[in-house]
Protein backbone atom coordinates (compact mmCIF):
# COMPACT_ATOMS: atom_id res chain seq x y z
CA UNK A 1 -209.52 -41.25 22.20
CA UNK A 2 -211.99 -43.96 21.58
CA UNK A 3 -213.25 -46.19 23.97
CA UNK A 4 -210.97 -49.58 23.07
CA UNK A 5 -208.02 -47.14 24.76
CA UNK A 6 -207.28 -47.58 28.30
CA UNK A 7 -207.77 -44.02 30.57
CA UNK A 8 -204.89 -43.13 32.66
CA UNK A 9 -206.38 -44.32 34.95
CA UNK A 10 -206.48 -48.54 33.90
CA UNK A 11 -203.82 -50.60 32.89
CA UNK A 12 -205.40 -52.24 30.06
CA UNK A 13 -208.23 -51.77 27.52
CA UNK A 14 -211.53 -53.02 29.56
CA UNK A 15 -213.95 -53.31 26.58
CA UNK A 16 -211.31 -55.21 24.86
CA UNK A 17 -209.98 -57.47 27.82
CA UNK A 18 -213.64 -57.99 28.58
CA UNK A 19 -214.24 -60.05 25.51
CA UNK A 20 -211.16 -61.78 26.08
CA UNK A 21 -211.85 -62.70 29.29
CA UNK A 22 -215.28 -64.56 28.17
CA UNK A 23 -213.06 -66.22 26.15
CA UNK A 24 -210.78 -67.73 28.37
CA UNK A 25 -211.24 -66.92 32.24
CA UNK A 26 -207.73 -67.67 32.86
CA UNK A 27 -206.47 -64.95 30.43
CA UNK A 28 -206.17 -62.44 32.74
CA UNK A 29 -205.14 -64.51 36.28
CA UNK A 30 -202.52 -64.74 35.09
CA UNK A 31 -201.77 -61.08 34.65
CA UNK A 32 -197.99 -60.02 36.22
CA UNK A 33 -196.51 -57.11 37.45
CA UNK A 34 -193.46 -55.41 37.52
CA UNK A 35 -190.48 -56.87 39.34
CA UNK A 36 -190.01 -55.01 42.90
CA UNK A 37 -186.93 -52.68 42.82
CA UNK A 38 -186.00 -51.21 46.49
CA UNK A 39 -182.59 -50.01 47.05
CA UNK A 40 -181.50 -50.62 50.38
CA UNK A 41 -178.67 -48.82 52.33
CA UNK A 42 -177.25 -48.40 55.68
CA UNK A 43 -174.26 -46.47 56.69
CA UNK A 44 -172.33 -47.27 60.30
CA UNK A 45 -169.91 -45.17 61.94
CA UNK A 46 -167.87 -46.33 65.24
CA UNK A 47 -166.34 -44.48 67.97
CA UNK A 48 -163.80 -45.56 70.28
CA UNK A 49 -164.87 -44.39 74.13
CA UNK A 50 -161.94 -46.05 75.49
CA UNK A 51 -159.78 -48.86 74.80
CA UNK A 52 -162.58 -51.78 76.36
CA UNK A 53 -165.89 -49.44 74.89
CA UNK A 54 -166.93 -48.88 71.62
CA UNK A 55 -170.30 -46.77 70.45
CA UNK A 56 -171.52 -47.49 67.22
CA UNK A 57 -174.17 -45.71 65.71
CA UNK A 58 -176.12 -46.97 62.54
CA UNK A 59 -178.36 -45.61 60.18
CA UNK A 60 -180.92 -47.80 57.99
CA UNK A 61 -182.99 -46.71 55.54
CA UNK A 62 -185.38 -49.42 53.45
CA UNK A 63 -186.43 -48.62 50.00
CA UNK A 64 -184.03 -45.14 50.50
CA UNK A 65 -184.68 -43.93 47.03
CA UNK A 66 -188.43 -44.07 47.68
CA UNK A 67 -189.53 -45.20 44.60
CA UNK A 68 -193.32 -46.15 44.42
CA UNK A 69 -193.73 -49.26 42.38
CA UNK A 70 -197.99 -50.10 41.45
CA UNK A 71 -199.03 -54.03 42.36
CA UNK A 72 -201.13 -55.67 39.62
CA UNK A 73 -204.42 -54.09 38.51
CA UNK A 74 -207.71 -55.81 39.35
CA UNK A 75 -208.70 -58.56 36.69
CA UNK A 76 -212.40 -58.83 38.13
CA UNK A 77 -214.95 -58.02 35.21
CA UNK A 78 -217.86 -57.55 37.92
CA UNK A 79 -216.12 -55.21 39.53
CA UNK A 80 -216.48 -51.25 39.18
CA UNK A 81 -212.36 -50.63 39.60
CA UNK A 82 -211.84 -53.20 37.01
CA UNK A 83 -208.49 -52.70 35.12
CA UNK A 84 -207.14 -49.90 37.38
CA UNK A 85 -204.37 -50.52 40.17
CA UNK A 86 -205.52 -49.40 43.15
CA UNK A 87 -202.71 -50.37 45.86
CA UNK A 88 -198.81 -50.22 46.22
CA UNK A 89 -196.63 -53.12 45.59
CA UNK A 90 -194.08 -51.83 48.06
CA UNK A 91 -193.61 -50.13 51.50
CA UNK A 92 -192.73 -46.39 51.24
CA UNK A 93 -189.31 -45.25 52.77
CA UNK A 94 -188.70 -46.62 56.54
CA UNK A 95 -185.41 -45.61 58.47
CA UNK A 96 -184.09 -46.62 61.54
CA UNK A 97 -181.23 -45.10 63.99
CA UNK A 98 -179.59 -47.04 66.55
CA UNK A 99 -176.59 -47.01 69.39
CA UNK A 100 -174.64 -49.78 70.32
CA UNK A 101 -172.49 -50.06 73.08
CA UNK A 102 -169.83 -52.68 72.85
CA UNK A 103 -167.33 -53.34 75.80
């Protein structure tokens, strides 16, 4: 591959974008990502203790599938990471347990 071919490593063409970017400085600003796609779930399950209390246990997990989605690469030109992604747009997977009583 030549050099006018982003590496796996950058999300655009940096020789090319370069020129570009002398160009018109806002070219690149406004530069957008991917929409963020989390799936969400939580599942509940109640028990009757007696007729007046109630337990009900709940399970929560955020972003469940745990799908990694990339934030927007750096559009700097003086920088050395310029045209790579370097952070997470998302959180990873977080879950949560919890008991409540109800009476």
């Amino acid at each position: 591959m030549g050099s006018n071919f982003p590496s796996s490593r950058q999300f655009f063409a940096t020789p090319l974008a370069t020129g570009a970017l002398r160009a018109a400085p806002w070219a690149l600003a406004t530069l957008r990502a991917d929409a963020i796609d989390n799936w969400d779930t939580a599942l509940m399950k109640d028990f009757r203790l007696t007729e007046r209390f109630r337990l009900q246990f709940r399970w929560i997990m955020f972003n469940a599938l745990n799908r990694v989605q990339f934030a927007t690469p750096n559009v700097n030109p003086a920088s050395g990471a310029y045209g790579t992604i370097g952070s997470q747009a998302n959180t990873p997977r977080q879950m949560q347990m919890a008991l409540k009583l109800n009476f």
